[in-house]
N, C-alpha and C. Protein backbone atom coordinates (compact mmCIF):
# COMPACT_ATOMS: atom_id res chain seq x y z
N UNK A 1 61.98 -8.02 25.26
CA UNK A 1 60.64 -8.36 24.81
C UNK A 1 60.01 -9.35 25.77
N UNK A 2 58.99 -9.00 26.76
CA UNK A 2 58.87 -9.95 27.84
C UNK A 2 57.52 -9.90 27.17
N UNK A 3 56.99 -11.68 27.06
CA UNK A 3 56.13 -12.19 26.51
C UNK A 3 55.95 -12.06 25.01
N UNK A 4 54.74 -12.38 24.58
CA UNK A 4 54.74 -12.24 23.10
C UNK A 4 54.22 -10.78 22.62
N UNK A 5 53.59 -10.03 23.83
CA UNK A 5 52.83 -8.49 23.75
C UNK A 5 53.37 -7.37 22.71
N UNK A 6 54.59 -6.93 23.06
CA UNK A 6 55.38 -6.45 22.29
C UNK A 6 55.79 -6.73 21.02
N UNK A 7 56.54 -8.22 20.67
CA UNK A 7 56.39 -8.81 19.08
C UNK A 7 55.37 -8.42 18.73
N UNK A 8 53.76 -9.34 19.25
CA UNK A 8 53.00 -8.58 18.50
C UNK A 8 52.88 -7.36 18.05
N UNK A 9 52.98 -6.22 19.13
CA UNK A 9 52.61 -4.74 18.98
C UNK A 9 53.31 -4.65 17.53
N UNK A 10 55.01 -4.88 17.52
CA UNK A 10 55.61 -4.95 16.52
C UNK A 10 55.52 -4.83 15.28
N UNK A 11 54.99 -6.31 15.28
CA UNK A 11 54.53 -7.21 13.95
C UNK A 11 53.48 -6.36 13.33
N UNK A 12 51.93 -5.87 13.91
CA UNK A 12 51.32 -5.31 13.33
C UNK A 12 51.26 -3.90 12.79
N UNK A 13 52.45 -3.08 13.70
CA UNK A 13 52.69 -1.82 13.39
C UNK A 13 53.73 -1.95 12.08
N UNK A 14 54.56 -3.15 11.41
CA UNK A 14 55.24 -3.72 10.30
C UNK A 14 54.16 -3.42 8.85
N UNK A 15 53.49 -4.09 9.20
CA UNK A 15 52.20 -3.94 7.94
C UNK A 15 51.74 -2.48 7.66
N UNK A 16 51.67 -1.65 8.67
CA UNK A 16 51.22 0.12 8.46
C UNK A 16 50.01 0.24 7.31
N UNK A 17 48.87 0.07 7.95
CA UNK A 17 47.43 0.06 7.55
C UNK A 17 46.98 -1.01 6.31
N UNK A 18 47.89 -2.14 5.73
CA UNK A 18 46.99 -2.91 4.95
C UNK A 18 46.46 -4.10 5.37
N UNK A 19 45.13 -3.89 5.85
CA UNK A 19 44.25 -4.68 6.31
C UNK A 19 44.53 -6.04 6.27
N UNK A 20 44.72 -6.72 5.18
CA UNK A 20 44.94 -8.12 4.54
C UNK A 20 45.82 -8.70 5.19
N UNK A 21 46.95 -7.60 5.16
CA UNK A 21 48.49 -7.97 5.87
C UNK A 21 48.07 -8.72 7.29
N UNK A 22 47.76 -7.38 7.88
CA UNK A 22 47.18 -7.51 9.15
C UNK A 22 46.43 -8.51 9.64
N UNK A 23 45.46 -9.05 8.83
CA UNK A 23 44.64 -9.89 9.38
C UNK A 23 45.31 -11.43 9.53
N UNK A 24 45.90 -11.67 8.24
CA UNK A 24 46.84 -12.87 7.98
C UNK A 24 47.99 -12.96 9.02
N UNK A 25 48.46 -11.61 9.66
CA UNK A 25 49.49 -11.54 10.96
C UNK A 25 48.81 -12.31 12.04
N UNK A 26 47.61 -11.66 11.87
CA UNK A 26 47.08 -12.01 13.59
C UNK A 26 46.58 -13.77 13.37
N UNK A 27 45.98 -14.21 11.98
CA UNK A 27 45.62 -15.70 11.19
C UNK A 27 46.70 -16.46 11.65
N UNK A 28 48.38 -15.68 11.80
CA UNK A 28 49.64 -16.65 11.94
C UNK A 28 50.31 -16.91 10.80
N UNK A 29 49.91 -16.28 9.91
CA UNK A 29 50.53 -15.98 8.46
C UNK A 29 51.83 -14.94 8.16
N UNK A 30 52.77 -15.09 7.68
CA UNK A 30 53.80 -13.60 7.68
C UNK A 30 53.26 -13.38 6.18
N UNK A 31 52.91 -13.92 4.95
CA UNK A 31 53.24 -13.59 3.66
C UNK A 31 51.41 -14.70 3.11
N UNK A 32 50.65 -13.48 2.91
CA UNK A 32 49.77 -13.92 2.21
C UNK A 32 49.54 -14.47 0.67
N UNK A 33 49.27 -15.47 0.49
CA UNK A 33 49.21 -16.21 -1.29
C UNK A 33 48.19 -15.43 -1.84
N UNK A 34 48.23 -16.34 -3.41
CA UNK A 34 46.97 -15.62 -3.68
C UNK A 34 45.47 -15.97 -3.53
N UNK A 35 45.31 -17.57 -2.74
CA UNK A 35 44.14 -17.65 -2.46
C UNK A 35 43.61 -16.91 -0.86
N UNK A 36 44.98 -16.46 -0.15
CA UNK A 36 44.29 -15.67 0.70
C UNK A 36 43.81 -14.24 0.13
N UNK A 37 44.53 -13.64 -0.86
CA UNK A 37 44.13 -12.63 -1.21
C UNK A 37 42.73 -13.05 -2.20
N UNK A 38 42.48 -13.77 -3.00
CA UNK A 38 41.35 -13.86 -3.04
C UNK A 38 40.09 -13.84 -1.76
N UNK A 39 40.29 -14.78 -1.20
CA UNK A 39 39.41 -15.09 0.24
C UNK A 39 39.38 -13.17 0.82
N UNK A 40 40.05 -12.61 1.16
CA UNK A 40 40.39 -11.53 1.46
C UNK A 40 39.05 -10.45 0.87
N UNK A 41 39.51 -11.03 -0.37
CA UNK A 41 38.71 -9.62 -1.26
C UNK A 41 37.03 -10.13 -1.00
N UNK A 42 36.99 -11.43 -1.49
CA UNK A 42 35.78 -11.87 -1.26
C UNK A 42 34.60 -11.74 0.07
N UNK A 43 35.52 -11.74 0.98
CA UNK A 43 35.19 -11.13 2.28
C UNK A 43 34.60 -9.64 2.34
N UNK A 44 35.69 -9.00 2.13
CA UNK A 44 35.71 -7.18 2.04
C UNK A 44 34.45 -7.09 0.99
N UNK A 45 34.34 -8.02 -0.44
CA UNK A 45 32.99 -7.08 -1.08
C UNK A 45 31.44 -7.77 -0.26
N UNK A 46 31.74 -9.03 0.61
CA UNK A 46 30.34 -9.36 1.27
C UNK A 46 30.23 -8.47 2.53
N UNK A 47 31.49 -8.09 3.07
CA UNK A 47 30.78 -6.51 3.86
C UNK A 47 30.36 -5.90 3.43
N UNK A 48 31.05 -5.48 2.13
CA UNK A 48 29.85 -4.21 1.60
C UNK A 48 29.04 -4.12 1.38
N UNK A 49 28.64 -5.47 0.31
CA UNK A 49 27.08 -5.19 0.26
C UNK A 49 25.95 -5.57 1.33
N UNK A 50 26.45 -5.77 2.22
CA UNK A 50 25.79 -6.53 4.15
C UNK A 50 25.34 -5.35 4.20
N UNK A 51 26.92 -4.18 4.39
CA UNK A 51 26.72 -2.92 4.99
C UNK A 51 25.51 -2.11 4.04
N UNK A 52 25.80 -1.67 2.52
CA UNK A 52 24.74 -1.32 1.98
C UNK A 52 23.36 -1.47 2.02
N UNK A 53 23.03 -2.83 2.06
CA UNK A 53 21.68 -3.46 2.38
C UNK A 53 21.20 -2.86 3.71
N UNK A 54 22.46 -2.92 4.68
CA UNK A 54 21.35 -2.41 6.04
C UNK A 54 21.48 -0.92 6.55
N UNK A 55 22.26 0.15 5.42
CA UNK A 55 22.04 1.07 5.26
C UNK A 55 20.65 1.60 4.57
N UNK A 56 20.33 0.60 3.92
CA UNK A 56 18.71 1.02 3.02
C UNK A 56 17.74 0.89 4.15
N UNK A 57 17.97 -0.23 4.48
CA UNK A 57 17.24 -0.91 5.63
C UNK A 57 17.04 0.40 7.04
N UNK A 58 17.60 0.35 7.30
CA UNK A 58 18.10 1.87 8.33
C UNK A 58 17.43 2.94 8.13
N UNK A 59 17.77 3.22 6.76
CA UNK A 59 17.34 4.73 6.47
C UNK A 59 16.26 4.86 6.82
N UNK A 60 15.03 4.08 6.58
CA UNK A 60 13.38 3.76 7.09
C UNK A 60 12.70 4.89 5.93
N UNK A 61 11.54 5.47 6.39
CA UNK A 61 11.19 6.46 5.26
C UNK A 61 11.48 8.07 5.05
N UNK A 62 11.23 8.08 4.32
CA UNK A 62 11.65 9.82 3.69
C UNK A 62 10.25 10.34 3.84
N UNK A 63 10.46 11.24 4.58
CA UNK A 63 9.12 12.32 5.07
C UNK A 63 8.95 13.10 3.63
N UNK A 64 7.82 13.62 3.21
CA UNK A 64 7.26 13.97 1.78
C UNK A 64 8.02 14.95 1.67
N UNK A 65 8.13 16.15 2.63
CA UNK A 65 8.72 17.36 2.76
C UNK A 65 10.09 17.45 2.61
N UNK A 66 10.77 16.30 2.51
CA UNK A 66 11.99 16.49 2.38
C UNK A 66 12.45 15.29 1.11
N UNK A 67 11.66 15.54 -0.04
CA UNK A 67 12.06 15.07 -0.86
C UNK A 67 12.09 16.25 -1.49
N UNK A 68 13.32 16.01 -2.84
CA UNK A 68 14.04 16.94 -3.53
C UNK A 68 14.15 16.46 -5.03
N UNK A 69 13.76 18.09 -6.00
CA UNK A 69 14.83 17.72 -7.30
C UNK A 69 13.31 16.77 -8.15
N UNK A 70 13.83 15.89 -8.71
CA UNK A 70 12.38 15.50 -9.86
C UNK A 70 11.68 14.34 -8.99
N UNK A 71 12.18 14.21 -7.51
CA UNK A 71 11.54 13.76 -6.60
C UNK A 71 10.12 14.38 -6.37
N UNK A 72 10.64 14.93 -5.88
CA UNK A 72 9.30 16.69 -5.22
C UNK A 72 8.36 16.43 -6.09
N UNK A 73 8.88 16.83 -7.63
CA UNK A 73 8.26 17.15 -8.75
C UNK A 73 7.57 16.22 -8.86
N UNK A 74 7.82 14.86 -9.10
CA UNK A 74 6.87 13.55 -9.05
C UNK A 74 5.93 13.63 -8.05
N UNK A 75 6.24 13.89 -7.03
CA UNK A 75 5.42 13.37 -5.71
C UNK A 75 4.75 14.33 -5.97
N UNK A 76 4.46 15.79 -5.81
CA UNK A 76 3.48 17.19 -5.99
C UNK A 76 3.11 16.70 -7.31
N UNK A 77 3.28 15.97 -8.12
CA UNK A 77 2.41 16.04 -9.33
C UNK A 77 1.04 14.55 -8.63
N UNK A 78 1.82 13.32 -8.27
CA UNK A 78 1.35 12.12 -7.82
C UNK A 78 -0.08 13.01 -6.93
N UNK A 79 0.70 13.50 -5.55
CA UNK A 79 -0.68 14.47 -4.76
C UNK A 79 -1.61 14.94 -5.31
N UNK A 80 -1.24 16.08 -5.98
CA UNK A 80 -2.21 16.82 -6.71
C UNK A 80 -3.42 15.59 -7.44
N UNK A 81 -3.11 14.83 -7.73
CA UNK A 81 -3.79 13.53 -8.86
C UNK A 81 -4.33 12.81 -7.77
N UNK A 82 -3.82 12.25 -6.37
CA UNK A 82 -4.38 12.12 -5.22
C UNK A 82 -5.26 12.90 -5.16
N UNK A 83 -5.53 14.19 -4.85
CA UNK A 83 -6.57 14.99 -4.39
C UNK A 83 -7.62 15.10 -5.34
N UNK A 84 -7.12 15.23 -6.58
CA UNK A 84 -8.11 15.34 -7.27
C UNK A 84 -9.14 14.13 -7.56
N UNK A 85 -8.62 12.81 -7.55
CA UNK A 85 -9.36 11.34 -8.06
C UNK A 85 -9.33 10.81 -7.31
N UNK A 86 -8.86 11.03 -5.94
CA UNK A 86 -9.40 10.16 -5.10
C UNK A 86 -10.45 11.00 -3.59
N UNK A 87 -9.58 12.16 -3.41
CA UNK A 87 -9.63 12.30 -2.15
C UNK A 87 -11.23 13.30 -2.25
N UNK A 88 -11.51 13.87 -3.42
CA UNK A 88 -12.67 14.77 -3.16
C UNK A 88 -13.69 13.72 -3.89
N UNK A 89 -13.59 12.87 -5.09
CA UNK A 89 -14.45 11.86 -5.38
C UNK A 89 -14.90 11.39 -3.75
N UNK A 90 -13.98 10.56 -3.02
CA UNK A 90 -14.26 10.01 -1.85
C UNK A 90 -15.20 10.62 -0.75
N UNK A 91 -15.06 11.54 -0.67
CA UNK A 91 -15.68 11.85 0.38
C UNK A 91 -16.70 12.94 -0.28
N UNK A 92 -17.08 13.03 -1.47
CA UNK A 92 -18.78 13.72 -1.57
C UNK A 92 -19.60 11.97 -1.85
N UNK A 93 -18.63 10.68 -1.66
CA UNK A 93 -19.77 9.67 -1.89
C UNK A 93 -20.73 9.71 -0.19
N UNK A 94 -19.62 10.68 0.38
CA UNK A 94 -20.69 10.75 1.91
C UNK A 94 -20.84 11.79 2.19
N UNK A 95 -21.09 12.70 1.33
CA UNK A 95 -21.71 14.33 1.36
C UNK A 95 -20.84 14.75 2.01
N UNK A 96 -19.28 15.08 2.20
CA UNK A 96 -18.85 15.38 3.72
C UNK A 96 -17.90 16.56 2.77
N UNK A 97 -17.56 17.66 3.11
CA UNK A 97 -17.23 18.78 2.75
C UNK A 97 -16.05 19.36 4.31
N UNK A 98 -15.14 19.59 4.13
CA UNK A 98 -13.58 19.67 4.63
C UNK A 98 -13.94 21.26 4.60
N UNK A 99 -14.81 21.74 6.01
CA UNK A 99 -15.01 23.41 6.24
C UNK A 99 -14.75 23.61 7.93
N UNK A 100 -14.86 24.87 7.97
CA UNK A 100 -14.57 25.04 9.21
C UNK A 100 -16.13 24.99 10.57
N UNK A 101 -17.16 24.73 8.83
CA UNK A 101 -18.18 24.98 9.69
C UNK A 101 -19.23 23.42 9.74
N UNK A 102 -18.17 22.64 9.74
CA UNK A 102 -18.23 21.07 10.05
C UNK A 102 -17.42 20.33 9.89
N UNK A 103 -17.29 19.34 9.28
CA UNK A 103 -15.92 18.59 8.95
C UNK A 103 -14.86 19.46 9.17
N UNK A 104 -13.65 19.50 9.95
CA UNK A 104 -12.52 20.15 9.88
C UNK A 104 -11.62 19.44 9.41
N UNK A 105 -11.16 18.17 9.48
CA UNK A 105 -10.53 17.74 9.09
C UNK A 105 -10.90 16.06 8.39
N UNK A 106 -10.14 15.63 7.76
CA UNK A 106 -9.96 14.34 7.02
C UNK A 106 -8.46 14.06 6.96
N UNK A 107 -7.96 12.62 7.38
CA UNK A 107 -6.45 12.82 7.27
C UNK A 107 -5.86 11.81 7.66
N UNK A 108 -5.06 11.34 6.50
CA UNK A 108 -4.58 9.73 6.81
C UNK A 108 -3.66 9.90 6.67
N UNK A 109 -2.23 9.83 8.09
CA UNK A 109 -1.00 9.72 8.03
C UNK A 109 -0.54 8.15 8.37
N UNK A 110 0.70 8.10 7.16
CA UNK A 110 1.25 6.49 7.11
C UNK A 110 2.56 6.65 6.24
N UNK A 111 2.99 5.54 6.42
CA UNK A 111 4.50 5.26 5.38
C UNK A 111 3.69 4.81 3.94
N UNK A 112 3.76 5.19 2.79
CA UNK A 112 3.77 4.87 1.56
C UNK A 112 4.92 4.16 0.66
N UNK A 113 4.64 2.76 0.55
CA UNK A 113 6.12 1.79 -0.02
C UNK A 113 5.57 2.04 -1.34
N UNK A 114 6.67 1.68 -2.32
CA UNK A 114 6.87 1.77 -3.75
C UNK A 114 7.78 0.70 -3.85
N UNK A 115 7.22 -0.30 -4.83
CA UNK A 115 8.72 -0.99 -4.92
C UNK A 115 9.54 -0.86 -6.19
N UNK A 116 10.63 -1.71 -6.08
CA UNK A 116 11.50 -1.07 -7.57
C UNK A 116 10.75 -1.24 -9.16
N UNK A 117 9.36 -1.71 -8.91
CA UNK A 117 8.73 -1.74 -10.61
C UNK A 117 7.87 -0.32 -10.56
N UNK A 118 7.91 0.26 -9.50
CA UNK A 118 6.84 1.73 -9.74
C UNK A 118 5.82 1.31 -8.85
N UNK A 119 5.11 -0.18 -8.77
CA UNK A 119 4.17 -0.05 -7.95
C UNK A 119 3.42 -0.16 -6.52
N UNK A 120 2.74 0.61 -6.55
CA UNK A 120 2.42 0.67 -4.82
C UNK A 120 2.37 -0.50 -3.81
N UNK A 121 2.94 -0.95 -2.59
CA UNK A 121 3.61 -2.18 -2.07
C UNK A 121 2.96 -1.85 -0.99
N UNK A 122 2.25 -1.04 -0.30
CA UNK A 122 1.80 -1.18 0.93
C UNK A 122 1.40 -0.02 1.36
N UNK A 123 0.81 0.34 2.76
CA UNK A 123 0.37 1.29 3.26
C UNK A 123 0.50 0.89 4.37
N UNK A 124 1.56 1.55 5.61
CA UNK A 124 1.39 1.73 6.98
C UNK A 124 0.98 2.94 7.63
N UNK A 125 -0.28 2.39 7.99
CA UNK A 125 -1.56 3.58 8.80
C UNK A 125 -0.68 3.71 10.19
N UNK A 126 -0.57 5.46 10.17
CA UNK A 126 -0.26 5.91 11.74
C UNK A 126 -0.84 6.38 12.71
N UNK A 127 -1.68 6.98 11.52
CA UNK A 127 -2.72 7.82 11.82
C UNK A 127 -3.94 8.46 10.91
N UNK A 128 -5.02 8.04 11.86
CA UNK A 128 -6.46 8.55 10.80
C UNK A 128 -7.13 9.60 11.53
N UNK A 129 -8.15 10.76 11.00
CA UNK A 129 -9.18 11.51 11.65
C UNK A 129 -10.10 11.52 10.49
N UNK A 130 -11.32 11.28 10.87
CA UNK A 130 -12.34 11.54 9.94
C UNK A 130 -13.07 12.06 10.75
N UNK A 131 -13.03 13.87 10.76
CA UNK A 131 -14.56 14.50 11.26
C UNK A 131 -14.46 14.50 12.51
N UNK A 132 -13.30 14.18 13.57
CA UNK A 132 -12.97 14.13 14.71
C UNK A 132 -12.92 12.47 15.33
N UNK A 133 -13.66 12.06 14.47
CA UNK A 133 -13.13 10.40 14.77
C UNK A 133 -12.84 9.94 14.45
N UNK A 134 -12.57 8.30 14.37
CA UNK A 134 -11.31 7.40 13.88
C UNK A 134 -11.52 7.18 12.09
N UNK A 135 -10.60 7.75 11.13
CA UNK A 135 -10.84 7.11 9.75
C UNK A 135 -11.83 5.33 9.59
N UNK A 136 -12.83 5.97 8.86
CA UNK A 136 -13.54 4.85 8.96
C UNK A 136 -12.68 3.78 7.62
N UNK A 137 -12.75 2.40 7.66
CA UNK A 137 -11.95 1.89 6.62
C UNK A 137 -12.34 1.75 5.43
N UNK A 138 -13.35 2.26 5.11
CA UNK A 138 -13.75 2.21 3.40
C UNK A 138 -13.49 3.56 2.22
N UNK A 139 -13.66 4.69 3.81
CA UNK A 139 -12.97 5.53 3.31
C UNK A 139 -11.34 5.40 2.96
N UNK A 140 -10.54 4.80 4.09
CA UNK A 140 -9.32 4.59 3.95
C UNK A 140 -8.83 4.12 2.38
N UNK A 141 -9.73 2.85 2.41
CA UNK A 141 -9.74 1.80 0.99
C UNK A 141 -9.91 2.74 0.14
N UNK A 142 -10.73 3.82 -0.08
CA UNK A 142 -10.89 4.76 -0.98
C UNK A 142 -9.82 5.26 -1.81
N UNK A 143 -9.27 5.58 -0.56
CA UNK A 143 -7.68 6.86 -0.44
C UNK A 143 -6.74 5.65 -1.04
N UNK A 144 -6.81 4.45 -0.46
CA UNK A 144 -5.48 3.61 -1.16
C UNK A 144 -5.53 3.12 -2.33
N UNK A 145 -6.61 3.01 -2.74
CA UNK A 145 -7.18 2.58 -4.44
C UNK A 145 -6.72 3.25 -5.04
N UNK A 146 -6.48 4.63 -4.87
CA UNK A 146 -5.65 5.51 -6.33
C UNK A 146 -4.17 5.45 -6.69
N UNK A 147 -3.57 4.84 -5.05
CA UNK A 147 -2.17 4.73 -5.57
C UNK A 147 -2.14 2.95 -6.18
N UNK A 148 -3.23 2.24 -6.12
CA UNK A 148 -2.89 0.58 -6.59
C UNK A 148 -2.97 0.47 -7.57
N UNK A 149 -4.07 2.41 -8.85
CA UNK A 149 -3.89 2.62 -10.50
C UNK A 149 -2.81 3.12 -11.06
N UNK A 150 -1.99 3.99 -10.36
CA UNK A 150 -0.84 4.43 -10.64
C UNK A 150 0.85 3.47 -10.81
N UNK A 151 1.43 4.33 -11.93
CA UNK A 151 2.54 3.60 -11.91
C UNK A 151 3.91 5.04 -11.60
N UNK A 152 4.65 4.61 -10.56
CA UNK A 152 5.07 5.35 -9.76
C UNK A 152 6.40 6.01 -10.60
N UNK A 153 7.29 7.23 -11.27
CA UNK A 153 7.96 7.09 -11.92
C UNK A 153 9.44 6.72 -11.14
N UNK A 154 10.17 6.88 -11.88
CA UNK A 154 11.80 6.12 -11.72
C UNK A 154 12.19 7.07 -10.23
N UNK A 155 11.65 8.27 -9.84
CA UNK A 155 12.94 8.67 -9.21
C UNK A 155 11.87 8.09 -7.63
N UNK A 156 10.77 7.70 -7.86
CA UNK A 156 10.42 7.19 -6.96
C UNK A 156 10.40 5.76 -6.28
N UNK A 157 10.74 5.12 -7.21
CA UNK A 157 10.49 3.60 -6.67
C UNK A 157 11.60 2.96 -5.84
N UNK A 158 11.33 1.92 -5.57
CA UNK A 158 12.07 1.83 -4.16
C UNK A 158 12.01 2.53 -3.07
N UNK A 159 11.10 3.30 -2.82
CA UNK A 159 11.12 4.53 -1.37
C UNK A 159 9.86 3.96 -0.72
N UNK A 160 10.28 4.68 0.70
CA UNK A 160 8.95 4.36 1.45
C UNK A 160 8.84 6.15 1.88
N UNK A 161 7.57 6.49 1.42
CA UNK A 161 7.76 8.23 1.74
C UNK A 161 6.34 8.35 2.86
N UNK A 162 6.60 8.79 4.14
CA UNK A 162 5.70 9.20 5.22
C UNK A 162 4.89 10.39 4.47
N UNK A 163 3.75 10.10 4.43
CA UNK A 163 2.88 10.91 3.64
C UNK A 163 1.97 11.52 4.79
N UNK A 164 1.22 12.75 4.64
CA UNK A 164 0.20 13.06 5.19
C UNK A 164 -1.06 13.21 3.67
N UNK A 165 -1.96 12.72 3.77
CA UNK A 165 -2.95 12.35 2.78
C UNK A 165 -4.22 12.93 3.26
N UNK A 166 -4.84 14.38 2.74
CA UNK A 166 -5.91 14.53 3.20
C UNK A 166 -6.11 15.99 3.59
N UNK A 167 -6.71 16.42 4.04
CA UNK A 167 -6.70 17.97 5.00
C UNK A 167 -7.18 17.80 5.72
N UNK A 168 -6.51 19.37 6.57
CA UNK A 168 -7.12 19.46 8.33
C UNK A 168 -6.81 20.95 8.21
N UNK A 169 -8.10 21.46 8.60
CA UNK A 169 -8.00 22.89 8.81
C UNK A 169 -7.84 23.70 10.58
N UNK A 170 -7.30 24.76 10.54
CA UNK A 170 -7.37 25.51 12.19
C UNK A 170 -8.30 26.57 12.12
N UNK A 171 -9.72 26.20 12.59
CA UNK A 171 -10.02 27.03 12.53
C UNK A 171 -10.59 27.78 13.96
């Protein structure tokens, strides 16, 4: 055994995968108590929830189209109630009609937050067209006023869902 390289190798291949063991080997420990095994555990559940938290964090938002199940169902019911009370109220307050033979498009893409009580937490604008130019902001304010009456149901809250809000026709 020339140097300590080998003992070590040893020593830790002794323990054969329990972490605790292991760590207390390399600490200079042979035989962990029970306040290391407390300390131990206490450790292992503040990774997890570190790790969980910046798994949410990570995920970022859920594109509309790929929500599922009484997700969908919420959100296509939420839209539909969008289009109807906000988005066509809004825009006959400026005579403007979504045809091919003027207005082609209207269309506000952004992240939509929800927080965990149902209600609407924010709006990040990515993108606007009104009529070929930039979403003007009162219209915008328009479009965001209907989600600040709504209360968002359970399978939605907590999400941030990338919405496209609006139409755009090819014509």
């Amino acid at each position: 055994m020339p140097g300590g390289h080998t003992r070590h190798a040893r020593g830790l291949h002794a323990y054969k995968g329990d972490i605790g063991q292991c760590c207390l080997y390399l600490w200079g420990r042979s035989r962990p108590g029970p306040r290391h095994r407390a300390a131990i555990l206490c450790i292992a559940l503040l990774l997890a929830l570190a790790s969980s938290c910046a798994t949410g964090a990570a995920r970022g938002p859920v594109e509309e189209y790929r929500l599922s199940g009484k997700a969908a169902a919420s959100w296509r019911v939420i839209r539909e109630g969008f289009h109807r009370e906000a988005f066509v109220p809004c825009l006959a307050k400026r005579n403007i009609t979504v045809s091919c033979g003027g207005c082609t498009a209207v269309l506000l893409r952004g992240t939509l937050h929800i927080d965990a009580r149902g209600r609407f937490a924010g709006f990040e604008k990515t993108f606007g067209r009104y009529c070929g130019a930039d979403m003007p902001p009162d219209v915008e304010r328009c479009f965001i006023e209907y989600f600040l009456k709504i209360e968002f149901p359970p399978e939605l809250r907590g999400l941030s869902i990338a919405v496209d809000l609006g139409r755009g026709l090819k014509c």
